[in-house]
Protein backbone atom coordinates (compact mmCIF):
# COMPACT_ATOMS: atom_id res chain seq x y z
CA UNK A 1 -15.03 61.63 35.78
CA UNK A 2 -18.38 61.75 33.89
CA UNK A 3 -21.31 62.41 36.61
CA UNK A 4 -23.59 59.26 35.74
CA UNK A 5 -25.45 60.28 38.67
CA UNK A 6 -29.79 59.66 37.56
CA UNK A 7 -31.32 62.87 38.92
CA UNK A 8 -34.35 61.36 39.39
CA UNK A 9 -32.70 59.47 42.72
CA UNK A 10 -32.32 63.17 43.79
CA UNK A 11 -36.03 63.98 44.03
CA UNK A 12 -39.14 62.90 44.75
CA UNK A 13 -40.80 60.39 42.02
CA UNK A 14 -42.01 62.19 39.30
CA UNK A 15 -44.36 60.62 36.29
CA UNK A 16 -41.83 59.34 33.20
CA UNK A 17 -43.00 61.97 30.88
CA UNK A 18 -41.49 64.28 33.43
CA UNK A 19 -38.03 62.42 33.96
CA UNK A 20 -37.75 62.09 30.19
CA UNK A 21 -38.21 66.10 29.62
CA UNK A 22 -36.03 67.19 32.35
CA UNK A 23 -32.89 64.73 31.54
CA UNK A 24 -33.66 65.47 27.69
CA UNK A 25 -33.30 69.69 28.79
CA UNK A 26 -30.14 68.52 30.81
CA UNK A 27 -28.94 67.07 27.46
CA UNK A 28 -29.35 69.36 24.89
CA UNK A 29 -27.81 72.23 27.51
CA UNK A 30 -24.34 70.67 26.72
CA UNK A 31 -24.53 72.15 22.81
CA UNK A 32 -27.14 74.69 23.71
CA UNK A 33 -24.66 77.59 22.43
CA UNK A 34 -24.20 75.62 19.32
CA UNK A 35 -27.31 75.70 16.30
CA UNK A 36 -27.63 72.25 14.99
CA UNK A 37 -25.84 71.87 11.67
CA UNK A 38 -26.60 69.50 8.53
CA UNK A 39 -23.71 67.29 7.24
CA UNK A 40 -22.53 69.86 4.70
CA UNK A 41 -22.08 72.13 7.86
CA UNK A 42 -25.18 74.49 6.97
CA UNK A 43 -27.54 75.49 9.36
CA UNK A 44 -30.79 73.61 10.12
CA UNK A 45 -33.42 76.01 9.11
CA UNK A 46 -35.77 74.30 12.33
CA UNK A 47 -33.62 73.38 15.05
CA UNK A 48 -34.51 70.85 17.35
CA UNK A 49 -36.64 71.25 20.39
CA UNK A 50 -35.56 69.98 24.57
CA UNK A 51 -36.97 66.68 23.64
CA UNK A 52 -35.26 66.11 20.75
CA UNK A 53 -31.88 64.99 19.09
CA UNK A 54 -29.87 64.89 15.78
CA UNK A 55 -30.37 61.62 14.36
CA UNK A 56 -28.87 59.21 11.33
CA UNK A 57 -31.43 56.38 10.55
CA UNK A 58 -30.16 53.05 9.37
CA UNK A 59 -30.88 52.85 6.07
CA UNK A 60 -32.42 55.91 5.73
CA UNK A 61 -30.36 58.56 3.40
CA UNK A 62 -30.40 62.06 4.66
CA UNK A 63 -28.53 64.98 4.30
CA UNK A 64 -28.97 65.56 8.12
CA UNK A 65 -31.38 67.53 10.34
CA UNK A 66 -33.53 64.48 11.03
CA UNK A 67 -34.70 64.79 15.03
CA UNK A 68 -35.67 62.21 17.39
CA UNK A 69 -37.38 62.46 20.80
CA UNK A 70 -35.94 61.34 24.06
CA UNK A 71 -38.64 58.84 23.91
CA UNK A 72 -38.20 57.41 20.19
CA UNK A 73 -34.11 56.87 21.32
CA UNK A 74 -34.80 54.93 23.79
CA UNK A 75 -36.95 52.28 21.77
CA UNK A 76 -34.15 51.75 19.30
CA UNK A 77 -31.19 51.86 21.25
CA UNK A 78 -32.26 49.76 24.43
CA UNK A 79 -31.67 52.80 26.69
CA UNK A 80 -34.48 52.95 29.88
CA UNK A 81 -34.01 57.15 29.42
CA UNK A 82 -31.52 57.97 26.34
CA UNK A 83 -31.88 61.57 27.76
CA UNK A 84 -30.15 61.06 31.03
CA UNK A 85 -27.36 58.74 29.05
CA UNK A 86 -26.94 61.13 26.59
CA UNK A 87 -26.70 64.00 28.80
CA UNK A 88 -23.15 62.37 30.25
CA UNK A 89 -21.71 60.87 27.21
CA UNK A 90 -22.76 63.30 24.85
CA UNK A 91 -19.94 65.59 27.34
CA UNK A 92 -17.80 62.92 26.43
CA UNK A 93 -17.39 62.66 22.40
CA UNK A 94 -15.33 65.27 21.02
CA UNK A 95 -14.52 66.71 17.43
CA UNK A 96 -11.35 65.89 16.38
CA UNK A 97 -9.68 68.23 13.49
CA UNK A 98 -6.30 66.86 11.04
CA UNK A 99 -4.50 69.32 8.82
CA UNK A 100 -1.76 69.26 6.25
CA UNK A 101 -0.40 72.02 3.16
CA UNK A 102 -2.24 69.91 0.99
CA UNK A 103 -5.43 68.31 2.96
CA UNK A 104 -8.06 68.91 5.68
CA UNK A 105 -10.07 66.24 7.42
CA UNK A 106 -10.89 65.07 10.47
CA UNK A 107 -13.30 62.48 12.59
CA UNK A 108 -14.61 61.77 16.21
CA UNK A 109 -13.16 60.88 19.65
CA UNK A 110 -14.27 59.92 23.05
CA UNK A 111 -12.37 61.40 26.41
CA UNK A 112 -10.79 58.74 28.21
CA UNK A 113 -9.13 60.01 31.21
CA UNK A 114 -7.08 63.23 32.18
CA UNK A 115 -3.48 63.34 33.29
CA UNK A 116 -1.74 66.70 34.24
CA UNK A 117 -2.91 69.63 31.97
CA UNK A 118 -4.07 67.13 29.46
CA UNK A 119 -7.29 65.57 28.13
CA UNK A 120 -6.69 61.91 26.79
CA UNK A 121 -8.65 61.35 23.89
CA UNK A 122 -9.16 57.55 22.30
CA UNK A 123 -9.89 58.22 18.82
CA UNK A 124 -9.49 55.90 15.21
CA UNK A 125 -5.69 55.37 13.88
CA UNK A 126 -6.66 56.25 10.47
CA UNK A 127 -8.01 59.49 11.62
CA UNK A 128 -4.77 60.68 13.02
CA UNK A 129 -2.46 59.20 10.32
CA UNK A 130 -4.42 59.00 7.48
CA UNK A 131 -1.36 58.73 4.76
CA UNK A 132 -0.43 55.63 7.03
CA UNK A 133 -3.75 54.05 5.63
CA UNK A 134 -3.77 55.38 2.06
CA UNK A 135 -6.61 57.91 2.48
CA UNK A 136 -4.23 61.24 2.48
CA UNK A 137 -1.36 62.02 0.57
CA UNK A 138 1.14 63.42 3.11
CA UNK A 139 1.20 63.09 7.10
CA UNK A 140 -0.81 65.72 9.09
CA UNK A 141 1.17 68.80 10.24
CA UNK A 142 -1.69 70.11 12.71
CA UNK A 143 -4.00 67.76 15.11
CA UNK A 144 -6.79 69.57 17.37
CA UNK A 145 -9.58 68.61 19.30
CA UNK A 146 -12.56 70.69 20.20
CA UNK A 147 -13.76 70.21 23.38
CA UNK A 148 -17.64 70.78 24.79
CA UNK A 149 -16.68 74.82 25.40
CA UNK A 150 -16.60 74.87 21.66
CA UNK A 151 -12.58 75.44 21.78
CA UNK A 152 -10.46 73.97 19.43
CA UNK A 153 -6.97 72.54 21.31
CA UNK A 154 -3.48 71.85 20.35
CA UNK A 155 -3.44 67.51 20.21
CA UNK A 156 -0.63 64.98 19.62
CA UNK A 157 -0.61 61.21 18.84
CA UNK A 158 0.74 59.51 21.97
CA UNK A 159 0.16 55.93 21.22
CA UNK A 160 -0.87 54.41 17.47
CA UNK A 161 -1.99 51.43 17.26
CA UNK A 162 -2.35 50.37 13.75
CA UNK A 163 -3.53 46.51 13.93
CA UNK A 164 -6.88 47.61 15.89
CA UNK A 165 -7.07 50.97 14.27
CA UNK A 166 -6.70 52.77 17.51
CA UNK A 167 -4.91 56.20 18.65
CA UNK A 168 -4.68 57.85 21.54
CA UNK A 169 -4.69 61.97 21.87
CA UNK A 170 -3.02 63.90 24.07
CA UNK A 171 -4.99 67.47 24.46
CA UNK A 172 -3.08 70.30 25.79
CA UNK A 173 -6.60 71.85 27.97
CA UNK A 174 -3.90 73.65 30.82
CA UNK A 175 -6.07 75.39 33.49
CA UNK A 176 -9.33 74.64 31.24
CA UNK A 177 -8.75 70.21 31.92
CA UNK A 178 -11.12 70.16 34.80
CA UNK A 179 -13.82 72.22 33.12
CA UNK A 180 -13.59 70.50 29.78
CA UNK A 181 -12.62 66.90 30.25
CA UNK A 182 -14.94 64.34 31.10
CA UNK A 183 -13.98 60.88 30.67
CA UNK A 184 -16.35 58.04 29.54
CA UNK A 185 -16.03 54.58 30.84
CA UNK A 186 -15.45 51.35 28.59
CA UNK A 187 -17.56 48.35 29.48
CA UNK A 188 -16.09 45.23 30.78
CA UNK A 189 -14.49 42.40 28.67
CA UNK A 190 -15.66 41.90 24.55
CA UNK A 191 -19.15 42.69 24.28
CA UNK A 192 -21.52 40.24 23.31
CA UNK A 193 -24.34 41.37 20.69
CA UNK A 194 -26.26 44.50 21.75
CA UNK A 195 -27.88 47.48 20.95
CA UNK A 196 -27.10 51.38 21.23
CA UNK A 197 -25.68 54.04 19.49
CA UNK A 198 -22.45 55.09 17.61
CA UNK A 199 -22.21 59.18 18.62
CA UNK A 200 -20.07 61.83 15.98
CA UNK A 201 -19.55 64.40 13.94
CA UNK A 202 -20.61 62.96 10.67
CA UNK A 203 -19.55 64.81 7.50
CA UNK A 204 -19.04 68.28 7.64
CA UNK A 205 -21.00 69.04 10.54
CA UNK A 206 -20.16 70.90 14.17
CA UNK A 207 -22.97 69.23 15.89
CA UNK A 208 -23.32 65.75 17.22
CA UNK A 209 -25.34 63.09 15.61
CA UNK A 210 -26.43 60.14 17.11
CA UNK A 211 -26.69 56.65 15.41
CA UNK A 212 -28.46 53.84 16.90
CA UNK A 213 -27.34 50.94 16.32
CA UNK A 214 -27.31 46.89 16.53
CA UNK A 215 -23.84 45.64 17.49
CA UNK A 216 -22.68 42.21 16.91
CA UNK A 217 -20.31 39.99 19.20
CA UNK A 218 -16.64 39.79 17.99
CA UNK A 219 -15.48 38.61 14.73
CA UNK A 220 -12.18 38.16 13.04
CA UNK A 221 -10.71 41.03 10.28
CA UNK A 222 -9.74 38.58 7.64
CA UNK A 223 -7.96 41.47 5.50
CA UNK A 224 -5.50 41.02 3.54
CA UNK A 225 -2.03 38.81 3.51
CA UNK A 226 0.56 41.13 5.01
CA UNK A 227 -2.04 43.82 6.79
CA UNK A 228 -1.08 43.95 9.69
CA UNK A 229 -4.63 44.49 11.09
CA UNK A 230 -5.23 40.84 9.27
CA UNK A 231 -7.20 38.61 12.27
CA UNK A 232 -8.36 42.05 14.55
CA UNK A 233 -11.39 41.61 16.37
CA UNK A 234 -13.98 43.70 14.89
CA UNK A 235 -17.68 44.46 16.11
CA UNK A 236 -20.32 44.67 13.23
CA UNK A 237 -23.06 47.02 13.33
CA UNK A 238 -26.47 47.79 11.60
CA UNK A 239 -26.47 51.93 12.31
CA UNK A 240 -26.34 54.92 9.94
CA UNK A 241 -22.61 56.54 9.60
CA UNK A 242 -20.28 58.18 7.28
CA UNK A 243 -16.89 60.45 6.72
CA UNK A 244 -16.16 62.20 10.48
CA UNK A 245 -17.94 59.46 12.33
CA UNK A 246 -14.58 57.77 12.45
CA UNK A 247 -13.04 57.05 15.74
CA UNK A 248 -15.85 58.49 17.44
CA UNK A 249 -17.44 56.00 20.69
CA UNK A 250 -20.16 53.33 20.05
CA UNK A 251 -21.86 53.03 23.37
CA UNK A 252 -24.18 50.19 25.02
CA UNK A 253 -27.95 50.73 26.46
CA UNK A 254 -25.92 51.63 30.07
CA UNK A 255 -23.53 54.36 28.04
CA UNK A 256 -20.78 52.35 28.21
CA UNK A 257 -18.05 52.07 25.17
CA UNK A 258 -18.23 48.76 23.61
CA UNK A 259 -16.20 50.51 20.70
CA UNK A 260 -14.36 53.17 18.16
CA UNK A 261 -15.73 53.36 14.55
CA UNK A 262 -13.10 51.98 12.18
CA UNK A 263 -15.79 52.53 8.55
CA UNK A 264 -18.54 51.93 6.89
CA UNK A 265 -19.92 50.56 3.30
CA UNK A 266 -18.92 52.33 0.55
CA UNK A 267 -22.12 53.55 -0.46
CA UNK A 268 -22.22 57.15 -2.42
CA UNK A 269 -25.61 58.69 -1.60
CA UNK A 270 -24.27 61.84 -3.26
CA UNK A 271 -21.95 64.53 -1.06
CA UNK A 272 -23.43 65.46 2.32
CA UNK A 273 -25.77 62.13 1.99
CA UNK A 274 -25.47 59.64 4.55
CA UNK A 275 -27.39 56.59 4.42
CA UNK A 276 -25.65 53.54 5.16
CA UNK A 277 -26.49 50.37 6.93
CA UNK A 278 -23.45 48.62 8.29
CA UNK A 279 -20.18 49.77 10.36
CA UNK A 280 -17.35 48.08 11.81
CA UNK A 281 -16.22 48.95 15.06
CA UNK A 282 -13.17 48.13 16.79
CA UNK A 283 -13.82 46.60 20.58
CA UNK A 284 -12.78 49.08 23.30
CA UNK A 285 -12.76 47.29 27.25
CA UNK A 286 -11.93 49.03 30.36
CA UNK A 287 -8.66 47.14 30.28
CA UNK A 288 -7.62 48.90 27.16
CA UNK A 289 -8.77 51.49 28.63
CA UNK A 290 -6.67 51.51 31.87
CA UNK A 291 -3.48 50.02 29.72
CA UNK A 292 -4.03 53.30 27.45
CA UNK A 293 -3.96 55.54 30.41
CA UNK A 294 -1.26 53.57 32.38
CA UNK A 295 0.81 54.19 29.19
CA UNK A 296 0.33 57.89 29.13
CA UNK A 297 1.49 58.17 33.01
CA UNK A 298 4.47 56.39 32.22
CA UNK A 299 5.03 58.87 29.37
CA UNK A 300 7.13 62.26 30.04
C-alpha cells in the first residue's frame, strides 16, 4: 500500500519552510533518475529544482517545462503540503504505452491494488481500446506500463468498461510487484465539488505533469442516442490537460482519487501545446475500487 505516513509526526516540530523542503526532496527522489521532459519529449534545458514541480496552468498554453514550488501547489490545489501528497501519489500514476502495425499511442494510469505477480492498474477505456472509440484504426497488438523503476511491463485489459470509460490493467511485475507497485486509494462515495490536481504524462513526455484543478460534483453524460455511455456520471473540471493525460488519476486536497480523465476541449494550440481549460473526468470511489479488485481475484 502507498505509505501516507506525514514525516513530520516522526520528528520533532520543525518551522513549515522546513517540512515543505524536506517532503518536496522526498518527492522529486521518486523521478530523480529521470530529466524532466517537455511535451514533445525533449529535454528541459533548466530542470527543476527540490522545491519544484512540472506544471500545466489552466488556461495557460505551454509547450511544457513550466515549474511550480511546493508552496505555489498547495495554494491552488487545496493541499496543506502538496510535497508530502505528491511524494505518495506521484509513486502511484504510471505511464501507460498502446501499440499496433499501424499506430502508437498511449495515456496515464493510477495503481490500484496488487494481486499475485501483478500490478492492477485503473486506467481510461479509450486508452486501451482506442479503435473501440473511433480514435485508432485497428485494435492494439502490444499494451505496457512503465512503472516508477523506469521499466516498461508486459499489460493486458482485464475488465473494460465502456459506459464509464474505464479499464482495468493487469501488469505482469513477477518478483519486481512489491518494489514497484504502490496502490493509491479512491475516496469515499461521489465527490462533491473540490479542488486538486489531475497527475500524467501529457503529450509526448516521460515525466509527470501535474494539473491543478477545480472539480465539479456529478453530472449526467447526455451523449448521444444509442452511446452506450449516454447518462454516465461525469465530473467537470477547470485544469490544464491534453493527449496522454487520459486515464491518468485526478486526486482531492487529501490525495485521494475522486477520478480517471476521460478528455478535454478540443482546442489546437499547435503540436506539443497544451493549454486547455476544461476536462471531464469519470468518478472513481473506493467501492469501484474494491469491486475492480474483487473482480481480478475471482479471475484465473
Amino acid at each position: 500500500m502507498a505509505d501516507n505516513t506525514n514525516v513530520a509526526n516522526d520528528r520533532p516540530r520543525r518551522s513549515e519552510a522546513a517540512q515543505a523542503e524536506a517532503s518536496s526532496r522526498m518527492a522529486q527522489e521518486v523521478y530523480n533518475s529521470r530529466p524532466t521532459t517537455d511535451l514533445s519529449g525533449e529535454q528541459c534545458r533548466s530542470q527543476p529544482d527540490q522545491n519544484q514541480f512540472n506544471t500545466l496552468t489552466r488556461g495557460v498554453p505551454t509547450a511544457g517545462c513550466d515549474f511550480r514550488t511546493s508552496e505555489q501547489l498547495s495554494q491552488q490545489t487545496g493541499t496543506l503540503d502538496f510535497g508530502n501528497i505528491w511524494r505518495d501519489v506521484s509513486r502511484s500514476t504510471v505511464q501507460i504505452h498502446v501499440g499496433s502495425p499501424s499506430d502508437r499511442g498511449g495515456g496515464t494510469g493510477v495503481v490500484i491494488g496488487s494481486h499475485n505477480d501483478m500490478c492492477i492498474v485503473a486506467t481510461a477505456a479509450h486508452v486501451t481500446h482506442p479503435h473501440r472509440f473511433g480514435v485508432a484504426p485497428e485494435a492494439p497488438t502490444s499494451r505496457s506500463v512503465v512503472m516508477p523503476d523506469g521499466r516498461a511491463y508486459p499489460a493486458e485489459t482485464r475488465i473494460f468498461n465502456r459506459r464509464n470509460d474505464q479499464a482495468i490493467l493487469a501488469v505482469r511485475t513477477g518478483l519486481n510487484t512489491d518494489n514497484v507497485c504502490y496502490p493509491a486509494q479512491a475516496a469515499d462515495g461521489y465527490a462533491a465539488p473540490h479542488r486538486g490536481f489531475a497527475a500524467g504524462f501529457p503529450d509526448r513526455t516521460n515525466t509527470p505533469y501535474i494539473s491543478p484543478a477545480q472539480v465539479s460534483g456529478i453530472r449526467r453524460d447526455l451523449g448521444q442516442p444509442g452511446d452506450p455511455r449516454n447518462d454516465a456520471p461525469q465530473h467537470l473540471m477547470r485544469t490544464n490537460i491534453t493527449g496522454g493525460n487520459s486515464g491518468g488519476p485526478v486526486f482531492n486536497r487529501e490525495g485521494r482519487i475522486t477520478g480517471l480523465v476521460s478528455s478535454g476541449d478540443d482546442h489546437d494550440h499547435g503540436r506539443g501545446i497544451s493549454g486547455n481549460a476544461i476536462g471531464v473526468a469519470s468518478p472513481f470511489t473506493s467501492r469501484m475500487q474494491r469491486n475492480y479488485m474483487d473482480r481480478i481475484r475471482s479471475q484465473r
